[in-house]
PDB file of N, CA and C in Angstrom:
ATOM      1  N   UNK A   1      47.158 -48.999  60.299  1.00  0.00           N
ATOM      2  CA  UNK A   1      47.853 -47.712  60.276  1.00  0.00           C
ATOM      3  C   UNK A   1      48.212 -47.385  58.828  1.00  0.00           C
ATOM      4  N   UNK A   2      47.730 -46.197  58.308  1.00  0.00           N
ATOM      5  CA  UNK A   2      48.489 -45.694  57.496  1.00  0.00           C
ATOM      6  C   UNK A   2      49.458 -45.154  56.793  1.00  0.00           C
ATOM      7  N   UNK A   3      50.288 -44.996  55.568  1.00  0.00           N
ATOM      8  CA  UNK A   3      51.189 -44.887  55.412  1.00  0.00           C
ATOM      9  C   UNK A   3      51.396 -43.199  55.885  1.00  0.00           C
ATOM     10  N   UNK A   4      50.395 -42.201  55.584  1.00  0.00           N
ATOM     11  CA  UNK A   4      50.514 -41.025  55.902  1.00  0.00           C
ATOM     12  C   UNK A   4      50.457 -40.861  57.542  1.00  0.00           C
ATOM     13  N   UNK A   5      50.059 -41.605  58.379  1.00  0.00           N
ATOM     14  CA  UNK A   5      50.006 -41.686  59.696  1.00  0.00           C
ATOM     15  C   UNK A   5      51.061 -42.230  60.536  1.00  0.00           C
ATOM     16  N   UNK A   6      51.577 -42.994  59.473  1.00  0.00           N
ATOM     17  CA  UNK A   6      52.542 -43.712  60.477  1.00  0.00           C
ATOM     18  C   UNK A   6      54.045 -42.703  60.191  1.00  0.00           C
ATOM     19  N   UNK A   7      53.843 -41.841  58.881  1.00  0.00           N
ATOM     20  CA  UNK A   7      54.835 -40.863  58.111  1.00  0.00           C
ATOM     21  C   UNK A   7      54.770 -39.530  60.017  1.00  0.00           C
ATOM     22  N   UNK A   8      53.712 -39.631  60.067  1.00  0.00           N
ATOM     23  CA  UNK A   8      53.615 -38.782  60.879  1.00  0.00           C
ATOM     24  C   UNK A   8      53.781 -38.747  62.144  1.00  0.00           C
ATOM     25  N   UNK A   9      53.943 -40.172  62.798  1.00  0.00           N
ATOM     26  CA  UNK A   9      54.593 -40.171  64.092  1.00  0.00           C
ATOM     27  C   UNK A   9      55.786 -40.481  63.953  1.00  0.00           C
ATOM     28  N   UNK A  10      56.600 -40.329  62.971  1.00  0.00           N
ATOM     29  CA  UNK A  10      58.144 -40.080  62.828  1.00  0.00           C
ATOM     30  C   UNK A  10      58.357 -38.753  63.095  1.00  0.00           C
ATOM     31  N   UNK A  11      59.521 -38.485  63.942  1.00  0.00           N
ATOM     32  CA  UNK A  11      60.080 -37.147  63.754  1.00  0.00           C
ATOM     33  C   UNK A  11      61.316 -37.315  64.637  1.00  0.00           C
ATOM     34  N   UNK A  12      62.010 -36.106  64.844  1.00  0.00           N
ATOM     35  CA  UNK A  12      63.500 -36.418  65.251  1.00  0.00           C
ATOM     36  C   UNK A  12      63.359 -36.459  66.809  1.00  0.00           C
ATOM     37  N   UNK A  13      62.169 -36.276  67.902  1.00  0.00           N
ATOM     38  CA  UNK A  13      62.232 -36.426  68.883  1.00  0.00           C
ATOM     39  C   UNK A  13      61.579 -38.134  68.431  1.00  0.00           C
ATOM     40  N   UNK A  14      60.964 -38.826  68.259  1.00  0.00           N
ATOM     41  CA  UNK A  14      60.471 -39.905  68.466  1.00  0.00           C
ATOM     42  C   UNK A  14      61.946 -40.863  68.020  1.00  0.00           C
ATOM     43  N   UNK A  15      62.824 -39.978  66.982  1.00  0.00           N
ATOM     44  CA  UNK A  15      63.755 -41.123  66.730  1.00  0.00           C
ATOM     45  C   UNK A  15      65.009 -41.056  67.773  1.00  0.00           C
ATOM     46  N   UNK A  16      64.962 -39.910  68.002  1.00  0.00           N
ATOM     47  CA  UNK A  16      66.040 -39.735  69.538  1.00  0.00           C
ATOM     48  C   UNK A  16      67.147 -39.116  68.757  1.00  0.00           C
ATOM     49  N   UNK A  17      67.270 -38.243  67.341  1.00  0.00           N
ATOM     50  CA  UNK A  17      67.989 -37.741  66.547  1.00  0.00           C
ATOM     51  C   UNK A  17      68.329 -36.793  67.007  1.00  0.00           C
ATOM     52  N   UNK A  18      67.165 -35.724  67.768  1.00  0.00           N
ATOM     53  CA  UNK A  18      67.606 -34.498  68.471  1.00  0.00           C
ATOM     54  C   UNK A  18      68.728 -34.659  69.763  1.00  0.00           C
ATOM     55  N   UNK A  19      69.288 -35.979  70.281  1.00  0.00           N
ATOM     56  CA  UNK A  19      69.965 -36.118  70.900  1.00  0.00           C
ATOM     57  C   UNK A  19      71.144 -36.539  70.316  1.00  0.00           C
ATOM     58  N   UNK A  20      71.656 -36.405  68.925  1.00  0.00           N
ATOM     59  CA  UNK A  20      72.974 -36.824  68.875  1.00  0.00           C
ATOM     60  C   UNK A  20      73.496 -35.089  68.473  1.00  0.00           C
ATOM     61  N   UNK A  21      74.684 -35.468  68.384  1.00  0.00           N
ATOM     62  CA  UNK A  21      75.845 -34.227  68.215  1.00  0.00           C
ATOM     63  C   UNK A  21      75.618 -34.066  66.849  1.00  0.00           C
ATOM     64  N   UNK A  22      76.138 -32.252  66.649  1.00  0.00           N
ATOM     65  CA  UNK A  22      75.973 -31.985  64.819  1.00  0.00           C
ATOM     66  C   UNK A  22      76.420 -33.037  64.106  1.00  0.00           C
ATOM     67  N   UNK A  23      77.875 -33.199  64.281  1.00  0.00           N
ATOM     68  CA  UNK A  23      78.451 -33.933  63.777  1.00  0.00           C
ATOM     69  C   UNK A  23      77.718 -35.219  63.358  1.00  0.00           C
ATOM     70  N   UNK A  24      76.786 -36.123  64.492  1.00  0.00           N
ATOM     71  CA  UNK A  24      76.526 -37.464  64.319  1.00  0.00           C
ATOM     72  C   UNK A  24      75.087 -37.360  63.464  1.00  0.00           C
ATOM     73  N   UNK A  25      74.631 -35.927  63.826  1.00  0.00           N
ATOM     74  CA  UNK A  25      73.551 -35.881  62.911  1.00  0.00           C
ATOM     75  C   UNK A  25      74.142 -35.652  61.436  1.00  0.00           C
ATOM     76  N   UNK A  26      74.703 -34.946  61.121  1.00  0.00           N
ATOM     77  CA  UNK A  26      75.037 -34.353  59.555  1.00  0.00           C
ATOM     78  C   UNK A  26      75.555 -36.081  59.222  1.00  0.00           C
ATOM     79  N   UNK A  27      75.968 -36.446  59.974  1.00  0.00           N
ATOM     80  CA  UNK A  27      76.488 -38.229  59.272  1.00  0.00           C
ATOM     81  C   UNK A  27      75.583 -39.064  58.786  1.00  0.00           C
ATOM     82  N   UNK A  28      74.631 -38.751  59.673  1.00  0.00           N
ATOM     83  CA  UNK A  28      72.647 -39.538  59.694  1.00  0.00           C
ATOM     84  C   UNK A  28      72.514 -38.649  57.628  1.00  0.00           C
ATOM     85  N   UNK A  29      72.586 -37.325  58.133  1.00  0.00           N
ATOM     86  CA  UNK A  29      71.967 -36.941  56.755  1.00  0.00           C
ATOM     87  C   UNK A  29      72.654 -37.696  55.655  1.00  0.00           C
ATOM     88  N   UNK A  30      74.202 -37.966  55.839  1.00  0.00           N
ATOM     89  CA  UNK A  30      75.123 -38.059  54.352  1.00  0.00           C
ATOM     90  C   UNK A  30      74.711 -39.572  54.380  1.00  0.00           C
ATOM     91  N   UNK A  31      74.217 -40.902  55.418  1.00  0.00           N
ATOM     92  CA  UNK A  31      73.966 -41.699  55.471  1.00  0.00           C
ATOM     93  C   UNK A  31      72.306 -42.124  54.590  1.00  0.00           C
ATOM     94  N   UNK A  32      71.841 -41.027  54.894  1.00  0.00           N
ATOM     95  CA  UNK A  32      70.152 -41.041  54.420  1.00  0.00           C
ATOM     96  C   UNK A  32      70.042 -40.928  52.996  1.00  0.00           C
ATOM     97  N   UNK A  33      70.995 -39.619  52.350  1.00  0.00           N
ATOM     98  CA  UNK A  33      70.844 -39.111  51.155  1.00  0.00           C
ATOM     99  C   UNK A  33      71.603 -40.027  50.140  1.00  0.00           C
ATOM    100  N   UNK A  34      72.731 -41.221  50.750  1.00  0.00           N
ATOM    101  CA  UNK A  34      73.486 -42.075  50.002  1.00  0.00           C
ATOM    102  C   UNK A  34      72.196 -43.285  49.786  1.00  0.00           C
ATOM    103  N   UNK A  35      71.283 -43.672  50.621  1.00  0.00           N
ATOM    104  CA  UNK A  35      70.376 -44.485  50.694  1.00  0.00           C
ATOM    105  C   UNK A  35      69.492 -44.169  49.212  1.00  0.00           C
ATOM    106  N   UNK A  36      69.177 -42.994  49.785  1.00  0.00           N
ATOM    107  CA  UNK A  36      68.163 -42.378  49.102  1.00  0.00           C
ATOM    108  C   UNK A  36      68.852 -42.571  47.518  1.00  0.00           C
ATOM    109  N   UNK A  37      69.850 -42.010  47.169  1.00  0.00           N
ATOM    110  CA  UNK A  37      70.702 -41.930  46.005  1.00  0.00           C
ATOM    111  C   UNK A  37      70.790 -43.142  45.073  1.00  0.00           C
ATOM    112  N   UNK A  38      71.073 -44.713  46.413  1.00  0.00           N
ATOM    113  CA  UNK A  38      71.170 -46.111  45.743  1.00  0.00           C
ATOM    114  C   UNK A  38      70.047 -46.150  45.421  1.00  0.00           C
ATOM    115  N   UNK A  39      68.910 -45.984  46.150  1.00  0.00           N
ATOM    116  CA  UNK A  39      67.237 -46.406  45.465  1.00  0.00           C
ATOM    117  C   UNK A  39      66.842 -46.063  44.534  1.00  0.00           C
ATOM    118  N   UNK A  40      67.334 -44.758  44.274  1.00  0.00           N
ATOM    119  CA  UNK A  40      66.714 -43.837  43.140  1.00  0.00           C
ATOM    120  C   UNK A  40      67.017 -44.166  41.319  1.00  0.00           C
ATOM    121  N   UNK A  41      66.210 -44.631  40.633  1.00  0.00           N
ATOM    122  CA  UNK A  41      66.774 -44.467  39.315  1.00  0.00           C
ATOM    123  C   UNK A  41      67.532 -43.557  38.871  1.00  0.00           C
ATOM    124  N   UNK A  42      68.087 -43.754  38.067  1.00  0.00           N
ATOM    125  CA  UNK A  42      69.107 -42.434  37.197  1.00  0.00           C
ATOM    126  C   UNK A  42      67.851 -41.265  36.655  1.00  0.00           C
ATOM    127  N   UNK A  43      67.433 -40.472  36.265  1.00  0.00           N
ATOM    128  CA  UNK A  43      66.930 -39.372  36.023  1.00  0.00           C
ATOM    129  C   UNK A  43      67.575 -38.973  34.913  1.00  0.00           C
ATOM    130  N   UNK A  44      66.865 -38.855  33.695  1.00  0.00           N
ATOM    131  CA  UNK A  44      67.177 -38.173  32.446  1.00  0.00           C
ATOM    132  C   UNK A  44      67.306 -36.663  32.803  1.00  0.00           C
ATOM    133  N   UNK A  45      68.750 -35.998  32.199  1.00  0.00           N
ATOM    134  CA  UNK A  45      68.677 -34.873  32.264  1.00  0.00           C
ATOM    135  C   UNK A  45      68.067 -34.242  31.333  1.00  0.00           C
ATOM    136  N   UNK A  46      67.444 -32.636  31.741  1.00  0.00           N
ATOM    137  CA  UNK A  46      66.536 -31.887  30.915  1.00  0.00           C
ATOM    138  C   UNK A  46      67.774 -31.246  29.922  1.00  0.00           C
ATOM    139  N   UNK A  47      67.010 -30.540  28.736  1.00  0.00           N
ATOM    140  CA  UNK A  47      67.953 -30.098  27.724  1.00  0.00           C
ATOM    141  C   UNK A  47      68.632 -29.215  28.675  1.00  0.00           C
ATOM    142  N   UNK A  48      68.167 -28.460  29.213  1.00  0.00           N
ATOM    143  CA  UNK A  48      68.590 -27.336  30.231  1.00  0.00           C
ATOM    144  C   UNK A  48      70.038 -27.683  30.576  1.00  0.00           C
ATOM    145  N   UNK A  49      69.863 -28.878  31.762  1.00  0.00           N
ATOM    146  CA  UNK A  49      70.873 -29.157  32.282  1.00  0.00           C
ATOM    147  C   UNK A  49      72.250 -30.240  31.379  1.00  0.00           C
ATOM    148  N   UNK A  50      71.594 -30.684  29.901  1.00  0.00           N
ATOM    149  CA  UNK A  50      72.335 -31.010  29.502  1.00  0.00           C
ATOM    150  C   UNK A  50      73.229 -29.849  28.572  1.00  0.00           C
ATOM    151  N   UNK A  51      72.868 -28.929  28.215  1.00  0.00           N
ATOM    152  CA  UNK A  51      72.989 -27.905  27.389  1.00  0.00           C
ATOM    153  C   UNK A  51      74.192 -27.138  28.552  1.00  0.00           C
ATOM    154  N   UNK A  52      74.201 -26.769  29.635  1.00  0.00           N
ATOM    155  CA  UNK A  52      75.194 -26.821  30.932  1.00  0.00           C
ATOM    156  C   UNK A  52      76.181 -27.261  31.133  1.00  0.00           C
ATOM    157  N   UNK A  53      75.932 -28.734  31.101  1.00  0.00           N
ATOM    158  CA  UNK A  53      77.311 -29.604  31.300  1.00  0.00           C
ATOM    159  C   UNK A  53      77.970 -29.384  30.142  1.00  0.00           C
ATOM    160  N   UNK A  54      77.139 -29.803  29.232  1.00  0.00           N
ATOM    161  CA  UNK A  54      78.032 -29.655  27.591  1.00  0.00           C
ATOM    162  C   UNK A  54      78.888 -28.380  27.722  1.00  0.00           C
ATOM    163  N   UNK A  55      78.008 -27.143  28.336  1.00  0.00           N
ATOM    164  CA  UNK A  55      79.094 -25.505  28.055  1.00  0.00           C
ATOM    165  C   UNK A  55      80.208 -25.720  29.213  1.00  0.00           C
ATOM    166  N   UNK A  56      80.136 -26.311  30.487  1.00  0.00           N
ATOM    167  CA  UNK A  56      81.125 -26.169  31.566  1.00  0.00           C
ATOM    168  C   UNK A  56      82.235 -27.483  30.950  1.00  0.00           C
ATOM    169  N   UNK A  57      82.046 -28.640  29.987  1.00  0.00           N
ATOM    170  CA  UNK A  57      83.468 -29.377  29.670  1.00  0.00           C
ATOM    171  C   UNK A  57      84.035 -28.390  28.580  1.00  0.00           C
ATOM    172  N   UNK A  58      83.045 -27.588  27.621  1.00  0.00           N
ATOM    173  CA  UNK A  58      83.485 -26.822  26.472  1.00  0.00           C
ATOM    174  C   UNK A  58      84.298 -25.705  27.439  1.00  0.00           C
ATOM    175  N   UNK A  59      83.973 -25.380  28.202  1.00  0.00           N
ATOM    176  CA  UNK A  59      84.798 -24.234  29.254  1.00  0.00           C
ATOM    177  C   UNK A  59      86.323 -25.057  29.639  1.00  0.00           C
ATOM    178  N   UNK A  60      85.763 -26.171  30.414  1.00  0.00           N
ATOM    179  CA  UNK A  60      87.133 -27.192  31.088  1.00  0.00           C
ATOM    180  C   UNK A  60      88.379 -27.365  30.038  1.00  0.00           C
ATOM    181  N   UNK A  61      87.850 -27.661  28.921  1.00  0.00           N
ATOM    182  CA  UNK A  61      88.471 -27.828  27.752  1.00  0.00           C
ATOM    183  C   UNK A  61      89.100 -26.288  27.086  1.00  0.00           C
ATOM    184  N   UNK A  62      88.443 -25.484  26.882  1.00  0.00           N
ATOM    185  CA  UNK A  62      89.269 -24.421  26.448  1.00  0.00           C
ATOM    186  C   UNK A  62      90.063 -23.877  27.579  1.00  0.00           C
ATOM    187  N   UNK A  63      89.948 -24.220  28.718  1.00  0.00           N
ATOM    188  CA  UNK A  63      90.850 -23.437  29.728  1.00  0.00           C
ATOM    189  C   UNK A  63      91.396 -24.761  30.706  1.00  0.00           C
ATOM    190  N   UNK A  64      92.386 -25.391  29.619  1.00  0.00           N
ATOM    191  CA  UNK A  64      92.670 -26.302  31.212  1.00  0.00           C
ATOM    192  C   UNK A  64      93.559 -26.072  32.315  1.00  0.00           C
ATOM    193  N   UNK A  65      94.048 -24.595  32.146  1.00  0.00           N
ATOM    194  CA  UNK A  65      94.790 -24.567  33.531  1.00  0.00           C
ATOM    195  C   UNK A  65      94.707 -23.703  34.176  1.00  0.00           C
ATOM    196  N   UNK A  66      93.091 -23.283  34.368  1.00  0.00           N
ATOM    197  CA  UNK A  66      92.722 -22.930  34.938  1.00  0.00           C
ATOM    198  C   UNK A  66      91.405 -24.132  36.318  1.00  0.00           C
ATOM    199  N   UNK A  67      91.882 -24.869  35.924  1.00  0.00           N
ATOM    200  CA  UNK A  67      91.228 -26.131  37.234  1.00  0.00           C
ATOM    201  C   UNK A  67      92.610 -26.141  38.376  1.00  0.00           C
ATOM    202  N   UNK A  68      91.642 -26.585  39.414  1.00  0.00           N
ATOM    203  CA  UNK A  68      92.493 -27.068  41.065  1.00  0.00           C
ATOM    204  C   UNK A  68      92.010 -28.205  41.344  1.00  0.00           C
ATOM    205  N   UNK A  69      92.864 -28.949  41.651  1.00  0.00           N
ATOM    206  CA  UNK A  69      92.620 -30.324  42.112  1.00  0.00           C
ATOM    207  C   UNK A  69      92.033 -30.012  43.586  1.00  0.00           C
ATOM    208  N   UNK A  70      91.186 -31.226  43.355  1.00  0.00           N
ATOM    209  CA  UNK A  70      90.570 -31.606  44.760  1.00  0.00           C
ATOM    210  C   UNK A  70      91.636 -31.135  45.848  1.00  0.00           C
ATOM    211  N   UNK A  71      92.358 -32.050  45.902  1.00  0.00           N
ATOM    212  CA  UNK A  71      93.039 -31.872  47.172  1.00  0.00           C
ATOM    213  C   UNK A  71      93.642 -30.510  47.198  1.00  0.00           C
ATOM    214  N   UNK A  72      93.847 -30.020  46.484  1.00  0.00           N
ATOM    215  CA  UNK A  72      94.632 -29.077  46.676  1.00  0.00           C
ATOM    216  C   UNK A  72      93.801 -27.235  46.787  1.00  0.00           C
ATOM    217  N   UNK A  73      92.308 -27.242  46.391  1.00  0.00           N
ATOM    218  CA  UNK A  73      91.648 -26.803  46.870  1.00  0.00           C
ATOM    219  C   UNK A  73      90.931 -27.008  48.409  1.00  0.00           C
ATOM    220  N   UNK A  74      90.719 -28.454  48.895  1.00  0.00           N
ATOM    221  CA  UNK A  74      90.651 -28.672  50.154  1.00  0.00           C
ATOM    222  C   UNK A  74      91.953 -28.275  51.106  1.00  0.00           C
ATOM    223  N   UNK A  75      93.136 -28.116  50.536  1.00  0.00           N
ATOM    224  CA  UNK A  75      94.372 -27.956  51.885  1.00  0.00           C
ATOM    225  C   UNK A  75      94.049 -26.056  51.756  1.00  0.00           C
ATOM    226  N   UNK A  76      93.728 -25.588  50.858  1.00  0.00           N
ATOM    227  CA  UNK A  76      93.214 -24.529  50.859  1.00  0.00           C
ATOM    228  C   UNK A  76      92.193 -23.919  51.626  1.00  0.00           C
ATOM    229  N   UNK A  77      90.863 -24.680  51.628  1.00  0.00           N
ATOM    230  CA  UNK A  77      89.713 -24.193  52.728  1.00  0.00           C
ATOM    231  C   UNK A  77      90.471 -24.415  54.079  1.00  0.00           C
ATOM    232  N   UNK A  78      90.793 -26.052  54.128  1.00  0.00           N
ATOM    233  CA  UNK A  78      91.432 -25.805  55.372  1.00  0.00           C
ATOM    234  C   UNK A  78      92.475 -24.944  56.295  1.00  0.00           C
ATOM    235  N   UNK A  79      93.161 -24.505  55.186  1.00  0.00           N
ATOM    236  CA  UNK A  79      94.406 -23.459  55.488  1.00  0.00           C
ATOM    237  C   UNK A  79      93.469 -21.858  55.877  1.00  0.00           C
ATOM    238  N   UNK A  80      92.462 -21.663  54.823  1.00  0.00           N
ATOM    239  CA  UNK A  80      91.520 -20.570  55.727  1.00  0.00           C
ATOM    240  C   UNK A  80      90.755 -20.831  56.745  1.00  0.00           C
ATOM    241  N   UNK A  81      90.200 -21.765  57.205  1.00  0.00           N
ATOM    242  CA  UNK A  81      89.626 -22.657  58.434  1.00  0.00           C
ATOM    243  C   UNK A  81      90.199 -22.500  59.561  1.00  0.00           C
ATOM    244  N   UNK A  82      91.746 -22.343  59.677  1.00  0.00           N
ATOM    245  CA  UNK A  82      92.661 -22.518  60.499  1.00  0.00           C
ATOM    246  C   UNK A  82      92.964 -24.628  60.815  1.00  0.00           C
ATOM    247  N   UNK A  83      92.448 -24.810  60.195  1.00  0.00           N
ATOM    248  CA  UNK A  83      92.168 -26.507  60.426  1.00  0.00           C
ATOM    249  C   UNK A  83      93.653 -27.484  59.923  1.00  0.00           C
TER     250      UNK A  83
END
């Protein structure tokens, strides 16, 4: 069996994925993409995206009070959520 063949009798009915709840699926995804994430080498960023970060700390830095903490932007979504 091949690797492209055997790629191909995977799918979410053969894995029985289409039977869990959003919830247990979106967990499968954050479970897959953390996998995926440990395997993966680090990736050199392009000038592009380094040229970016460099302008958004030069931003962070000239405006620091204009940031929200984590949490305190999350009690926020949740407070529009009704949650």
């Amino acid at each position: 069996m091949t690797l492209g063949s055997r790629l191909m009798s995977v799918s979410i009915k053969s894995l029985g994925i289409d039977r869990l709840t959003v919830e247990e699926r979106l967990s499968l995804v954050e479970e897959i993409w953390d996998s995926i994430t440990a395997d993966r080498p680090v990736l050199p960023l392009s000038e592009a995206q380094r040229a970016e970060l460099d302008r958004r700390l030069a931003d962070d830095h000239a405006h620091p009070g204009e940031v929200l903490a984590w949490d305190d932007l999350e009690a926020s979504v949740a407070a529009r959520l009704g949650k």
